[in-house]
PDB file of N, CA and C in Angstrom:
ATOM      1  N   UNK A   1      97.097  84.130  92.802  1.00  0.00           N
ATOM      2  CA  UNK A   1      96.762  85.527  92.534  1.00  0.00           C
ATOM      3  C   UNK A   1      96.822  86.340  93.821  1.00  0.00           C
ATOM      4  N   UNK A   2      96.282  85.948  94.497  1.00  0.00           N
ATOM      5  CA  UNK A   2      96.547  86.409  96.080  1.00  0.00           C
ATOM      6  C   UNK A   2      97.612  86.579  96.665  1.00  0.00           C
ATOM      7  N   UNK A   3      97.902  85.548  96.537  1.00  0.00           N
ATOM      8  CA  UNK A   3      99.779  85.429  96.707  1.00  0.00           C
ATOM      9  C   UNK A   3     100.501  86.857  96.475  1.00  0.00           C
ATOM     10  N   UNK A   4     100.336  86.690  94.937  1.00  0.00           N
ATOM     11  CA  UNK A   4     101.480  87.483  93.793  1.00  0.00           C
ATOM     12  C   UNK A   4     100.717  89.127  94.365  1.00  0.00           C
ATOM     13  N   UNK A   5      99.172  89.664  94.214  1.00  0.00           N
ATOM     14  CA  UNK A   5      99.346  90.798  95.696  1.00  0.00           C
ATOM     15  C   UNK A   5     100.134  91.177  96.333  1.00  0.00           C
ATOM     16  N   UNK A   6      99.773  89.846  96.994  1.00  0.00           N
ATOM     17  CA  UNK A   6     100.640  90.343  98.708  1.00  0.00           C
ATOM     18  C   UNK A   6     102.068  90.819  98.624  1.00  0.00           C
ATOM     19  N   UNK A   7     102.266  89.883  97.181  1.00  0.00           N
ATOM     20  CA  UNK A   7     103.781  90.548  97.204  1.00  0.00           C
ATOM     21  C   UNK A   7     103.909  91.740  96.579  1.00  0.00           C
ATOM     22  N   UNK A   8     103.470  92.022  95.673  1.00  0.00           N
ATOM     23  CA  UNK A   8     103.266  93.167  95.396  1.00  0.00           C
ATOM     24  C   UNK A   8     102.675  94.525  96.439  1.00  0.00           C
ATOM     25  N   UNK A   9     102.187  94.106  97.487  1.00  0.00           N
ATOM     26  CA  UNK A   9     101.882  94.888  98.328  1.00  0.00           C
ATOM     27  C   UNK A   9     102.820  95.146  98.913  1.00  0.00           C
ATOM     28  N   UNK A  10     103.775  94.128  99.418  1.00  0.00           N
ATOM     29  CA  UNK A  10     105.009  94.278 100.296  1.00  0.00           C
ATOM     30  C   UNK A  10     106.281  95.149  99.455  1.00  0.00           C
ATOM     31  N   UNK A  11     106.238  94.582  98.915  1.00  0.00           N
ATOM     32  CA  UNK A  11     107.210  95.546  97.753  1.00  0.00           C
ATOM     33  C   UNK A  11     106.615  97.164  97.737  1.00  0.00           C
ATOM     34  N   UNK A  12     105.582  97.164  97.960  1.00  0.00           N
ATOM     35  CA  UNK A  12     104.786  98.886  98.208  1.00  0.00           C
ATOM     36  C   UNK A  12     105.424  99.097  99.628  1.00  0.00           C
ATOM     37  N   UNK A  13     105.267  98.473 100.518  1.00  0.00           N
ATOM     38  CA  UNK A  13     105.425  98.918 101.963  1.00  0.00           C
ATOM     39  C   UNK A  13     106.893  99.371 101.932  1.00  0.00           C
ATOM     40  N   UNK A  14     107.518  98.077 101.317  1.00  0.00           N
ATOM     41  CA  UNK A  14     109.338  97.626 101.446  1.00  0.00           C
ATOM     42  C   UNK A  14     109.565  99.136 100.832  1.00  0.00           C
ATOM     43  N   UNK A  15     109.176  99.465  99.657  1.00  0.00           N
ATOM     44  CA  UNK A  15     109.728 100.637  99.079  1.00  0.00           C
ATOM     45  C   UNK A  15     109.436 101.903  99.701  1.00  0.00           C
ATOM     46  N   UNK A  16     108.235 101.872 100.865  1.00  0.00           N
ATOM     47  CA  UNK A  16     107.994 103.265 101.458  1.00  0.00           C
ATOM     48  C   UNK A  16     108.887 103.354 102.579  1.00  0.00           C
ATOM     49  N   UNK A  17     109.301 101.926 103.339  1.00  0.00           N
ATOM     50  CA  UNK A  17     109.897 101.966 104.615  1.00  0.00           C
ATOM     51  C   UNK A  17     111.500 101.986 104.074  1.00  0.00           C
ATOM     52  N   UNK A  18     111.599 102.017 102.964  1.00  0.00           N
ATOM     53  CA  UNK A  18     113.367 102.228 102.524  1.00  0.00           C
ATOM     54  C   UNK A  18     113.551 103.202 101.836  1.00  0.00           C
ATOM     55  N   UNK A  19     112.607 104.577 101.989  1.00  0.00           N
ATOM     56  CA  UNK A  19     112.313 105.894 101.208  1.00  0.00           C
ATOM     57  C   UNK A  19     113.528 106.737 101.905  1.00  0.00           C
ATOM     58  N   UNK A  20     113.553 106.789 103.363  1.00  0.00           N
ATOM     59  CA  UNK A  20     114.082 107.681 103.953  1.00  0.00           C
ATOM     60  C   UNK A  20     115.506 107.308 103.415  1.00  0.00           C
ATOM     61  N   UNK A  21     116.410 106.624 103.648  1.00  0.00           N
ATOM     62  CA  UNK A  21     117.759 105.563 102.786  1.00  0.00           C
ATOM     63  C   UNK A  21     117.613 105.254 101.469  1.00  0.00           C
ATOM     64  N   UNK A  22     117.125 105.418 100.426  1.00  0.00           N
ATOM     65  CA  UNK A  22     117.354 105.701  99.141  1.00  0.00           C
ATOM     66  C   UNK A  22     117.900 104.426  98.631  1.00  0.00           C
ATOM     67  N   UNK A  23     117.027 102.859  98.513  1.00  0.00           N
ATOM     68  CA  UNK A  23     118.206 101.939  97.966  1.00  0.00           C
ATOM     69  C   UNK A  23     118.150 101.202  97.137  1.00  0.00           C
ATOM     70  N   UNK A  24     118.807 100.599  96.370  1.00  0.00           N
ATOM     71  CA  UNK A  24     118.442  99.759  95.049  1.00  0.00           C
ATOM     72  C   UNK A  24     117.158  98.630  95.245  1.00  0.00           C
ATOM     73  N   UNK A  25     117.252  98.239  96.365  1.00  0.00           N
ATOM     74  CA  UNK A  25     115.739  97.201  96.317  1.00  0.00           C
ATOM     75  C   UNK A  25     114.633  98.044  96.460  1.00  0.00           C
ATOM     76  N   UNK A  26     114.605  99.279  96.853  1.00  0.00           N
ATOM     77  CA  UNK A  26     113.429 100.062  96.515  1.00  0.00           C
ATOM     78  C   UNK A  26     113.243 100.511  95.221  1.00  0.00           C
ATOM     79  N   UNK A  27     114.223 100.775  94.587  1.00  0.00           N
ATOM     80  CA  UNK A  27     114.319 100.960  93.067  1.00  0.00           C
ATOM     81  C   UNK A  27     114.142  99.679  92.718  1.00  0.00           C
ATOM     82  N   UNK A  28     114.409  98.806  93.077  1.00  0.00           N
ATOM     83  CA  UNK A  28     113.880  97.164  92.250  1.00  0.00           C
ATOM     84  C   UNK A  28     112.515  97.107  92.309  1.00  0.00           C
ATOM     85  N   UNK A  29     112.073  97.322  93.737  1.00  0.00           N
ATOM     86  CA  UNK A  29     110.472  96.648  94.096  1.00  0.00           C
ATOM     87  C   UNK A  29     109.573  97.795  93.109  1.00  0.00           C
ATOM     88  N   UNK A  30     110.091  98.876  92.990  1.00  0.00           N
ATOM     89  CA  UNK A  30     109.297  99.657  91.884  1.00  0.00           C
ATOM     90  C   UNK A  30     108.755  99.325  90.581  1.00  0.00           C
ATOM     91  N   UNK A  31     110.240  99.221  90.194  1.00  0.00           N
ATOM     92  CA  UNK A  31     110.334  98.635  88.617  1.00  0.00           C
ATOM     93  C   UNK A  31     109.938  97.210  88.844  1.00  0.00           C
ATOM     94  N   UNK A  32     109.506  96.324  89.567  1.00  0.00           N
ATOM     95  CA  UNK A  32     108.867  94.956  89.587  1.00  0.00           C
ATOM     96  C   UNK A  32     107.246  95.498  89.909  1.00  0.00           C
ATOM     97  N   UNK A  33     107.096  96.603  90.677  1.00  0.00           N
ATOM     98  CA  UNK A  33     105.486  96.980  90.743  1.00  0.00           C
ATOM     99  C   UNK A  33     105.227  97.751  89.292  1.00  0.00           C
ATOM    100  N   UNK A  34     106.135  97.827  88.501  1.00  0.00           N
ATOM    101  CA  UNK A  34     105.863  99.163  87.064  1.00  0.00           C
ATOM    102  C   UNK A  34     105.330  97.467  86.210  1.00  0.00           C
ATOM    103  N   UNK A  35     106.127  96.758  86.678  1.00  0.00           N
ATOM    104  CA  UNK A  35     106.208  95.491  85.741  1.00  0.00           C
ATOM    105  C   UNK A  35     105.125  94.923  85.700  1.00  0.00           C
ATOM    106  N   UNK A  36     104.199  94.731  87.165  1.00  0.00           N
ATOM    107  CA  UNK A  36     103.041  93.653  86.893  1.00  0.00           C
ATOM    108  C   UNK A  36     101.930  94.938  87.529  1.00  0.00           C
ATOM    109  N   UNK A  37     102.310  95.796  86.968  1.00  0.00           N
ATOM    110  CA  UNK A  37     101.209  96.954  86.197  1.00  0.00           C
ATOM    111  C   UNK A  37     101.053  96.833  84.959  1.00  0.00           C
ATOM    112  N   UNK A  38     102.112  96.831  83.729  1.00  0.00           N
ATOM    113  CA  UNK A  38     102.112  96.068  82.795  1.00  0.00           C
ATOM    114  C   UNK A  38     101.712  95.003  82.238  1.00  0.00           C
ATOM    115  N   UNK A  39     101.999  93.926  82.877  1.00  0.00           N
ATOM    116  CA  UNK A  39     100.738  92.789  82.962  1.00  0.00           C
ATOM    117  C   UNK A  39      99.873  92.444  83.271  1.00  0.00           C
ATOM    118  N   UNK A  40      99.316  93.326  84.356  1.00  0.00           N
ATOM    119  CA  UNK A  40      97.859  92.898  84.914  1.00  0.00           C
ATOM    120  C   UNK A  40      97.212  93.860  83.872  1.00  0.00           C
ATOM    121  N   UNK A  41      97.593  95.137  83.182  1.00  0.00           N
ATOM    122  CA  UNK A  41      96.978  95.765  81.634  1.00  0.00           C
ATOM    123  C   UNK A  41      97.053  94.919  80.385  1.00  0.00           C
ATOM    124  N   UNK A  42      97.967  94.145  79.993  1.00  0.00           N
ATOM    125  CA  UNK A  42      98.058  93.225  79.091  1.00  0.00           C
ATOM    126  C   UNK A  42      97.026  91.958  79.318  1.00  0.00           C
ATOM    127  N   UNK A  43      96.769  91.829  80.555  1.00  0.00           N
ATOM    128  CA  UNK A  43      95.993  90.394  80.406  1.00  0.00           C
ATOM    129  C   UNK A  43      94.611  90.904  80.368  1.00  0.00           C
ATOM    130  N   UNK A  44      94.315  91.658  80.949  1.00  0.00           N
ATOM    131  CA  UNK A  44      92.616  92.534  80.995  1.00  0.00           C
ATOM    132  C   UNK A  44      92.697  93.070  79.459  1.00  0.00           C
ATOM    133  N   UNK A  45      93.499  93.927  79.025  1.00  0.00           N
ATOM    134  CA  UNK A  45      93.870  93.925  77.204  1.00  0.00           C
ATOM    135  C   UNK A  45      93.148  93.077  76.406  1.00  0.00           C
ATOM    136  N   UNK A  46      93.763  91.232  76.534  1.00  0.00           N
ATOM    137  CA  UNK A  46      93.760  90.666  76.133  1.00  0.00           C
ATOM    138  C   UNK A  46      91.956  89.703  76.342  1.00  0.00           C
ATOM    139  N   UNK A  47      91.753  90.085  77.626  1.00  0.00           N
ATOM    140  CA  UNK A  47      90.382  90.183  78.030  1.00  0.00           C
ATOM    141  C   UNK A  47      88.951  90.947  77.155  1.00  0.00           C
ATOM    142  N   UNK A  48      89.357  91.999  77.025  1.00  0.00           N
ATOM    143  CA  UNK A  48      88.567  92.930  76.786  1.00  0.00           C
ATOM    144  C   UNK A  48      88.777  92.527  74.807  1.00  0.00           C
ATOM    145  N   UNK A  49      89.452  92.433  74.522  1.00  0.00           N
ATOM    146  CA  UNK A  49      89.891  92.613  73.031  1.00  0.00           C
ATOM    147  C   UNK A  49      89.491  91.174  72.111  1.00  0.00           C
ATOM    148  N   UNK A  50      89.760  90.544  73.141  1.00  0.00           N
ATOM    149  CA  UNK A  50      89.312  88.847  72.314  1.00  0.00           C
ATOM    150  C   UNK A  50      88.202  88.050  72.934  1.00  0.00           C
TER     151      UNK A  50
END
């Protein structure tokens, strides 16, 4: 869990420090941070509901 953070953190940094250059892995690391926004709501969801 810590881990999967950090990467998710880096993918925050990666995408601010590749803002000024405009490039598809910043558009990736997004849509992979949109993604396990999505799942970290689905599993608390699934928390809260059952």
């Amino acid at each position: 869990m810590w881990l999967k953070g950090n990467l998710i953190l880096m993918g925050y940094v990666g995408c601010w420090a590749a803002w000024a250059n405009w490039t598809s892995i910043c558009y990736y690391n997004s849509i992979m941070r949109l993604y396990s926004y999505i799942y970290i709501l689905f599993l608390l969801s699934i928390f809260i509901f059952y």
